[in-house]
Protein backbone atom coordinates (compact mmCIF):
# COMPACT_ATOMS: atom_id res chain seq x y z
CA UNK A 1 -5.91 32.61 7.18
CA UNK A 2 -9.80 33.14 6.33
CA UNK A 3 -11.73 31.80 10.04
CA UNK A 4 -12.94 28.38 8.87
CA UNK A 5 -9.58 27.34 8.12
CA UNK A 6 -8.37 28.58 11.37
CA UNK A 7 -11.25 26.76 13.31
CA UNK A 8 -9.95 23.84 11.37
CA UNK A 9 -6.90 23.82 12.49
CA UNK A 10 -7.38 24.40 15.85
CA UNK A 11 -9.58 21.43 15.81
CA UNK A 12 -6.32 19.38 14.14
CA UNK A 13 -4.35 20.74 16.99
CA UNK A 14 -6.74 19.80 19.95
CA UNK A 15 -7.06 16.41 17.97
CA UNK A 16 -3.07 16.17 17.98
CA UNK A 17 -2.78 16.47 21.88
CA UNK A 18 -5.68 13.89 22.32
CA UNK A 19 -3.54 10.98 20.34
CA UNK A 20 -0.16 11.94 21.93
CA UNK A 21 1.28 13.49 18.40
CA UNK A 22 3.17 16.59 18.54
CA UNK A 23 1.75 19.46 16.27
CA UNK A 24 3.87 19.88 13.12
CA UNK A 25 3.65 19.99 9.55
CA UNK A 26 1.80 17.20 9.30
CA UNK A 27 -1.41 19.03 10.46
CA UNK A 28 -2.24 20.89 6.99
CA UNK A 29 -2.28 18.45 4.61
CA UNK A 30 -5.00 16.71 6.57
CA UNK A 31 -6.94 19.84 6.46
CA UNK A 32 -6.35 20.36 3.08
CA UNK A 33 -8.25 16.78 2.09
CA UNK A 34 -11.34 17.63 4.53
CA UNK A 35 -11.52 20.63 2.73
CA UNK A 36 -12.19 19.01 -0.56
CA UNK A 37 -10.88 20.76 -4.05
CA UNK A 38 -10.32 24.33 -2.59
CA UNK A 39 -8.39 23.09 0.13
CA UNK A 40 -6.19 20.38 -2.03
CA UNK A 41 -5.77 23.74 -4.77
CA UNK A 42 -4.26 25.92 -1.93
CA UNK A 43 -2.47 22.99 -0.48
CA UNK A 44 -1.03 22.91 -4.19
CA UNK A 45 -0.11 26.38 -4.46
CA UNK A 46 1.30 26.67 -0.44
CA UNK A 47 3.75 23.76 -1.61
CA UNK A 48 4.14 25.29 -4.97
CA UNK A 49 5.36 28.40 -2.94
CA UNK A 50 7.57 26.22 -0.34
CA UNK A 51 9.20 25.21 -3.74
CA UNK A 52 10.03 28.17 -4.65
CA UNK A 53 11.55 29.61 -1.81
CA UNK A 54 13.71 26.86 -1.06
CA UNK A 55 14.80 26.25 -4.89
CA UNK A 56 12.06 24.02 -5.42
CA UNK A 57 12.78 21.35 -3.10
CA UNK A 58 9.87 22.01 -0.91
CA UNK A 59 8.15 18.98 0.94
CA UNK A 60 4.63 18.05 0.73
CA UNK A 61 2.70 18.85 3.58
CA UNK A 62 1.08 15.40 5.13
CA UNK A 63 -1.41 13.96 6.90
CA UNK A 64 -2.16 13.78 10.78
CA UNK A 65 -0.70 10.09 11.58
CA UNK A 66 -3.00 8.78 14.38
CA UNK A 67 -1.69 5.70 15.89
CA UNK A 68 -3.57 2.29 14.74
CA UNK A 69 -5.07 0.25 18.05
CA UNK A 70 -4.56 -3.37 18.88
CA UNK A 71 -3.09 -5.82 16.58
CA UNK A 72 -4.64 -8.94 16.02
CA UNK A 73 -4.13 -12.03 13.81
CA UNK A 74 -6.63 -11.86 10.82
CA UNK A 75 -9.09 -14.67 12.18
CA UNK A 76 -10.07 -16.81 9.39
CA UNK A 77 -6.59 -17.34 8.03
CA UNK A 78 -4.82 -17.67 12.11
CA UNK A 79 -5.44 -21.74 12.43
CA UNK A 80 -3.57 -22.22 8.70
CA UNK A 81 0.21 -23.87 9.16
CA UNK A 82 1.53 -22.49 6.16
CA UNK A 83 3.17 -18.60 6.09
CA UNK A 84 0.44 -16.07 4.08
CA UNK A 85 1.82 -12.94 2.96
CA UNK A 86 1.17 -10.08 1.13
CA UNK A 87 -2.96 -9.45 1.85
CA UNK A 88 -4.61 -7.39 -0.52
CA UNK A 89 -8.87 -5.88 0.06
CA UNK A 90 -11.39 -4.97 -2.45
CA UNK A 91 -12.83 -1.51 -1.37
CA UNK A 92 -16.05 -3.68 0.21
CA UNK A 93 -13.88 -5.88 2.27
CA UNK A 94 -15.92 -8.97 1.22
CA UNK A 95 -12.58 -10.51 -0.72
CA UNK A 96 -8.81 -11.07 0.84
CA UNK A 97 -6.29 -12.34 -1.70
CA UNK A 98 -3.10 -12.93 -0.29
CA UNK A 99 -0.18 -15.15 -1.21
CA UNK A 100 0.58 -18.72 0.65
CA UNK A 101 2.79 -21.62 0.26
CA UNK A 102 1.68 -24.43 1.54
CA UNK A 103 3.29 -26.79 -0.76
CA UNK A 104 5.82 -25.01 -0.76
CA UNK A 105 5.48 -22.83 -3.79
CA UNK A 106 3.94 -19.69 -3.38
CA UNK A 107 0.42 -19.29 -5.51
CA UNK A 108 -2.58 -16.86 -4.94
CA UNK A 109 -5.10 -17.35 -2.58
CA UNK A 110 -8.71 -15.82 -1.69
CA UNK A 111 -10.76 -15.73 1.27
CA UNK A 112 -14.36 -14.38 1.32
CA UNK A 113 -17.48 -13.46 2.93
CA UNK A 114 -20.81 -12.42 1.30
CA UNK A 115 -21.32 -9.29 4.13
CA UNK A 116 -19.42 -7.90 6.56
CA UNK A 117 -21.58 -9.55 9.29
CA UNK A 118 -20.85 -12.87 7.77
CA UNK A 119 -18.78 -14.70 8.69
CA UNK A 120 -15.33 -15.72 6.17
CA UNK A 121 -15.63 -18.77 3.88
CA UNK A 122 -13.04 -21.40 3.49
CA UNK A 123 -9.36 -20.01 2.04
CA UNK A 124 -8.78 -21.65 -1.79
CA UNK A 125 -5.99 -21.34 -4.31
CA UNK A 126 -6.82 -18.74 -7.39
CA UNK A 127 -5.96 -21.78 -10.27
CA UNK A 128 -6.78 -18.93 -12.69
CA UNK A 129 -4.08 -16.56 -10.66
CA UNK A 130 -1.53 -19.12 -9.74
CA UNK A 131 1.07 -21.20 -11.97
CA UNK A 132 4.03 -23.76 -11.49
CA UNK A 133 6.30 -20.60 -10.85
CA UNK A 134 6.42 -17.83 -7.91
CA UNK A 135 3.33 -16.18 -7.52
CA UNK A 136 3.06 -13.35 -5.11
CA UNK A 137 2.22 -9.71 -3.76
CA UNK A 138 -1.51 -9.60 -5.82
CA UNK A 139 -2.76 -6.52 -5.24
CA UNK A 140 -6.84 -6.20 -6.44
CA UNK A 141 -8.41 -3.28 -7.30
CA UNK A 142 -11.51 -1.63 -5.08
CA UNK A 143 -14.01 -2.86 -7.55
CA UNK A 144 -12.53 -6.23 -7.51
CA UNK A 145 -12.09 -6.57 -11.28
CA UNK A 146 -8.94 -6.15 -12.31
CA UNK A 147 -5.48 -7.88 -10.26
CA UNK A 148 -1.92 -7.06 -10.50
CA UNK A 149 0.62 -9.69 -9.44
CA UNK A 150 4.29 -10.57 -9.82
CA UNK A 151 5.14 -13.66 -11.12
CA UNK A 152 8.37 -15.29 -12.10
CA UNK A 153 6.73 -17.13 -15.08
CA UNK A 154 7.77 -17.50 -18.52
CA UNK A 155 8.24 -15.15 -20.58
CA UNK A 156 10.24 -14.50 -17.33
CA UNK A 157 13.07 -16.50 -15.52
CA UNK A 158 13.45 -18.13 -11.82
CA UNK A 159 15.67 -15.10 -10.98
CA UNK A 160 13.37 -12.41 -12.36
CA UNK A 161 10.18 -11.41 -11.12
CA UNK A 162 7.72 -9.05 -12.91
CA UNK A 163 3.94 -7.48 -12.99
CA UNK A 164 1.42 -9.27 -14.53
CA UNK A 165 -2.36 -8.70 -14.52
CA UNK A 166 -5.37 -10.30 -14.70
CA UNK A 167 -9.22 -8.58 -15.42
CA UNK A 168 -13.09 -10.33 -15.19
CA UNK A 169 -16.37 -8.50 -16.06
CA UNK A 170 -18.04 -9.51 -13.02
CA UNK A 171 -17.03 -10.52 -9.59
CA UNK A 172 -18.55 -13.80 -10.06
CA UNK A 173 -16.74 -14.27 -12.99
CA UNK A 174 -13.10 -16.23 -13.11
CA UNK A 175 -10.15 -14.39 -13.69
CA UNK A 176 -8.83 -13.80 -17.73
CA UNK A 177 -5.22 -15.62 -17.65
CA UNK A 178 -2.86 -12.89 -16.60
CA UNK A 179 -0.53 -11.48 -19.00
CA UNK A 180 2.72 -9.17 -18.46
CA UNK A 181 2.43 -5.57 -18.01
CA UNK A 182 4.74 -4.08 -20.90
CA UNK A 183 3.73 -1.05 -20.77
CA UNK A 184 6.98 0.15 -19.57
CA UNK A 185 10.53 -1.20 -18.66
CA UNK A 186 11.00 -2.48 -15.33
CA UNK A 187 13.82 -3.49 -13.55
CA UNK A 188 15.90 -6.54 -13.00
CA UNK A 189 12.72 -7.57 -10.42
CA UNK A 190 9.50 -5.85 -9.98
CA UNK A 191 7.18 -6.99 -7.16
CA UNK A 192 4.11 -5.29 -4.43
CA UNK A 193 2.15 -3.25 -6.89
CA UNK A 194 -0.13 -0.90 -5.40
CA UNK A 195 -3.10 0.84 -7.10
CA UNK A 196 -4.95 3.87 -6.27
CA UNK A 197 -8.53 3.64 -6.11
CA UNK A 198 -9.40 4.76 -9.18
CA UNK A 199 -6.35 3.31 -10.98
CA UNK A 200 -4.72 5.75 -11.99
CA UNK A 201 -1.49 5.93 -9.95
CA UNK A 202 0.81 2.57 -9.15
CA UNK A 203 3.60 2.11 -7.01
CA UNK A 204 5.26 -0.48 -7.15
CA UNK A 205 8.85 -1.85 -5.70
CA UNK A 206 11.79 -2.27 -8.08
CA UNK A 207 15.17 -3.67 -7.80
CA UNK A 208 17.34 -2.03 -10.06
CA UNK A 209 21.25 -3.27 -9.18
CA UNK A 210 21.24 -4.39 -5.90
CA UNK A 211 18.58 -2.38 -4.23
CA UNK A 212 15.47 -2.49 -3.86
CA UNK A 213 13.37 1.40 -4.17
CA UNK A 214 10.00 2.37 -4.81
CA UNK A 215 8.51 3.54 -8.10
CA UNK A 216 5.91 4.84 -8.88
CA UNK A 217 3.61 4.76 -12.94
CA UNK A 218 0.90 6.80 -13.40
CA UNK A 219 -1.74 6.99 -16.60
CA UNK A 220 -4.42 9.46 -17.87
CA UNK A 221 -7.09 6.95 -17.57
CA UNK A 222 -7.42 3.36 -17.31
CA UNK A 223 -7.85 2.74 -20.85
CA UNK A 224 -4.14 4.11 -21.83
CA UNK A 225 -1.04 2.61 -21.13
CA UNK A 226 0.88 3.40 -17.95
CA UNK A 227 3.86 5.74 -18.31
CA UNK A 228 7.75 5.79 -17.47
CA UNK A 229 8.13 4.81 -13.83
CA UNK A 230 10.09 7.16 -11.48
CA UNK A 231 11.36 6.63 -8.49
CA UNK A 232 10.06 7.95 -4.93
CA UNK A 233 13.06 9.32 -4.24
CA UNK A 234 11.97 11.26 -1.16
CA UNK A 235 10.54 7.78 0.06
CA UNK A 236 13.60 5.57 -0.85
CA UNK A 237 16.70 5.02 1.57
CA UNK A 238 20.41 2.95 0.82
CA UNK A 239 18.64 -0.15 2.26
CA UNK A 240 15.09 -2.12 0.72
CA UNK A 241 12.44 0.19 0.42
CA UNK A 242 9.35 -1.98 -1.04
CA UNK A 243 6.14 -3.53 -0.13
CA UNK A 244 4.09 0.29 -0.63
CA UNK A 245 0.12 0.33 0.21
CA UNK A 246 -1.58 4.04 -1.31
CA UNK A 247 -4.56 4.90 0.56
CA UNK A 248 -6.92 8.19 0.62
CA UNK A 249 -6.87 8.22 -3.28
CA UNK A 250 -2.77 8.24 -3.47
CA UNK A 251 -2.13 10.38 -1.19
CA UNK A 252 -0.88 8.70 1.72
CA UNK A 253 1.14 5.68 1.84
CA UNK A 254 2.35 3.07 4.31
CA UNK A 255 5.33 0.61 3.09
CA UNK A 256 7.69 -1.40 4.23
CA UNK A 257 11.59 -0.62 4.81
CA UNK A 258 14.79 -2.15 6.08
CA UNK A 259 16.10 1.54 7.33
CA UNK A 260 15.94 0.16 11.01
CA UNK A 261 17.84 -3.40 10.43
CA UNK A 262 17.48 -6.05 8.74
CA UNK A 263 13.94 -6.85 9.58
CA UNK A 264 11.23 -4.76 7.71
CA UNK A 265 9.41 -2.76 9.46
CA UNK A 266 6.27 -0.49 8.14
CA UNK A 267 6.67 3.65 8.11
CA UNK A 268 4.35 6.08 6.48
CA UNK A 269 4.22 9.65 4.63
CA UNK A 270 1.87 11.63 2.91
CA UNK A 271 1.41 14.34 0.31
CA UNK A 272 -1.10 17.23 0.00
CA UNK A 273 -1.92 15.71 -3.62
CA UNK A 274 -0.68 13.20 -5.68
CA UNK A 275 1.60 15.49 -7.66
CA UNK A 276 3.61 17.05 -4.94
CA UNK A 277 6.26 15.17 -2.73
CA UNK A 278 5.82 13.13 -0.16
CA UNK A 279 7.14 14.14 3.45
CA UNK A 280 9.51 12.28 4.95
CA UNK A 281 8.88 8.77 6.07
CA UNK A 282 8.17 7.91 9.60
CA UNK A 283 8.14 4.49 11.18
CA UNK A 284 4.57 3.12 12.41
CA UNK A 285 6.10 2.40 15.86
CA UNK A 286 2.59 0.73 17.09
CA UNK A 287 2.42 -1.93 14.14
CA UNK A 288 6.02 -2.65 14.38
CA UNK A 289 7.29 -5.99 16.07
CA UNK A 290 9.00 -8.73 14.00
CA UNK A 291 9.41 -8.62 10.60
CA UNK A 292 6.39 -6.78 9.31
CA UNK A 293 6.00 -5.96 5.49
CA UNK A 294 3.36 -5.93 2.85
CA UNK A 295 0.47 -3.55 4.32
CA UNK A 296 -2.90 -2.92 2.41
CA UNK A 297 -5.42 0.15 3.66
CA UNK A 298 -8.40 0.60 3.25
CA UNK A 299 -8.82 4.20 1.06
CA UNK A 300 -9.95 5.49 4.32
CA UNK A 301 -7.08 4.45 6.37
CA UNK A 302 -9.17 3.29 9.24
CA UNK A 303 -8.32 -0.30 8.58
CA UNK A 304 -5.07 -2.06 7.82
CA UNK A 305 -3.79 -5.36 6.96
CA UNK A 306 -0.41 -6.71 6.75
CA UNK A 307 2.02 -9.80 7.54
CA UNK A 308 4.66 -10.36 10.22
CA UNK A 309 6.73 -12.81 11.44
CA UNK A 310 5.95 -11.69 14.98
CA UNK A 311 4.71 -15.09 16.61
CA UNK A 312 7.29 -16.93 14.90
CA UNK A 313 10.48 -15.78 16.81
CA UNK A 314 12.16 -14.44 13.95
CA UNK A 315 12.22 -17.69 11.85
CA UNK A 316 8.46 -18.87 11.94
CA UNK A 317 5.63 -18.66 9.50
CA UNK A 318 4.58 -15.29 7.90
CA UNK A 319 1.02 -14.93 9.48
CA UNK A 320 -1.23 -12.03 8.65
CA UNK A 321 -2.35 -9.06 10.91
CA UNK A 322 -5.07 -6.23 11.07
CA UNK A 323 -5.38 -3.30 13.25
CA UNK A 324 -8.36 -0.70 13.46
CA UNK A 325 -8.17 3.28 13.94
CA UNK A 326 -10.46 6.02 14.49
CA UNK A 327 -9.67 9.13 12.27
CA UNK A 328 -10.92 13.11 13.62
């Protein structure tokens, strides 16, 4: 190992010990993404390698998971009765669309600021977003011009959710009326789409018989259609696997899973690009309380937002939740 990339990982290791993680793994694909291209290329051809020599079953090497701090209700939306789910960020964090029902049927929302030091406008109903039918898990894109949504509208039925999205030229701009992705066949229900930054990976969650796994679509650019969806099967368990959030250009993820019970809770993985596999999921044990699903990151994955049921004793509203980290 050439000296730089030995400092390096010494660094990772000291790093490690400082947040309480044990040293594993984990450690190299971090240093692979500091590293830039030459890093992620040798990170390729290590796991390449590992694939080989095991048959070519070989894991992806993964990210440093350092532990998110307090958890704290997302402010402007905290005083609303209704339940709001499924939060979704442009890249500047000036707009948070999330899902809400306070008439009882779920529709898009927005809130939004005009800086970060401003403070957050009034929450109001996307009319352009939301219909007489279920409307839920948005999910916009960094630039804030193009949403993806599932919807149970026609041409789809009260039992049968699926993606639809919506574009605008400019922020200011209204949303086009969405229309159904066909670019590919879902399954019986497809819900929580989630893009990488520059669109050209999505994962979203399927149910397909009776359980619910995570898929993932990619495309060569965002002018062509996406392709046949496969399934994360390194991600996906017997029991609901769904609610994914990509971050660090696709390769990390945080979603949400019913592995531990019956309640969701959020666990993570990572990759050491987005063609090799992700390692082995691992529950967020600090964001973890009560119910908590549907997670957006920033691409950074110093900030994340997601709902829980946590102040509502099991049966409450859904409220929404952010935490903060520092990353090495």
């Amino acid at each position: 190992m050439p000296k730089a990339r030995l400092s390096l990982l010494l660094g990772w290791l000291v790093a490690l010990a400082a947040n309480g993680c044990s040293a594993d793994q984990r450690v190299l694909g971090k240093i692979s993404a500091l590293l830039g291209d030459a890093g992620l290329a040798d990170a390729d051809a290590a796991d390449a390698d590992a694939g080989d020599a095991d048959g070519g079953e070989g894991d992806a090497l993964a990210e440093v998971w350092v532990p998110f701090g307090a958890v704290t209700p997302f402010a402007p939306l905290a005083p609303l009765a209704a339940s709001q789910a499924d939060p979704t960020m442009t890249a500047d964090e000036l707009e948070l669309y999330f899902s809400s029902n306070p008439k009882t049927d779920w529709d898009i929302w927005l809130v939004q600021r005009a800086s970060k030091t401003d403070p957050w406008q009034t929450p109001s109903k996307v009319v352009e977003l939301s219909s007489d039918y279920l409307d839920e898990t948005p999910e916009v894109s960094g630039d804030g011009l193009t949403i993806y949504l599932a919807s149970e509208r026609p041409p789809g039925s009260l039992t049968a959710e699926h993606l639809w999205v919506s574009h605008r030229k400019l922020r200011t701009d209204p949303w086009d009326p969405p229309v159904q992705v066909t670019d590919f066949v879902g399954g019986d229900r497809d819900v929580s789409p989630s893009l990488q930054e520059e669109q050209l990976i999505m994962v979203f969650a399927s149910l397909r018989g009776s359980d619910w796994d995570l898929y993932q679509t990619t495309r060569a650019s965002t002018a062509d259609r996406w392709g046949t969806p496969t399934p994360l099967t390194e991600l996906n368990s017997p029991q609901y696997d769904w609610d994914p959030a990509l971050y660090q250009d696709g390769r990390s993820i945080v979603f949400a899973s019913r592995r531990l019970g019956t309640a969701n809770s959020l666990f993570y993985a990572s990759r050491a690009s987005v063609t090799s596999k992700f390692s082995p999921p691992q529950p967020a044990s600090e964001l973890n309380v009560d119910d908590d699903a549907d997670p957006w990151l920033s691409n950074d994955g110093t900030h994340i937002v997601f709902d829980s049921r946590r102040a509502g004793a099991g049966n409450g509203p859904i409220k929404i939740y952010e935490a903060y980290r520092q990353l090495p």
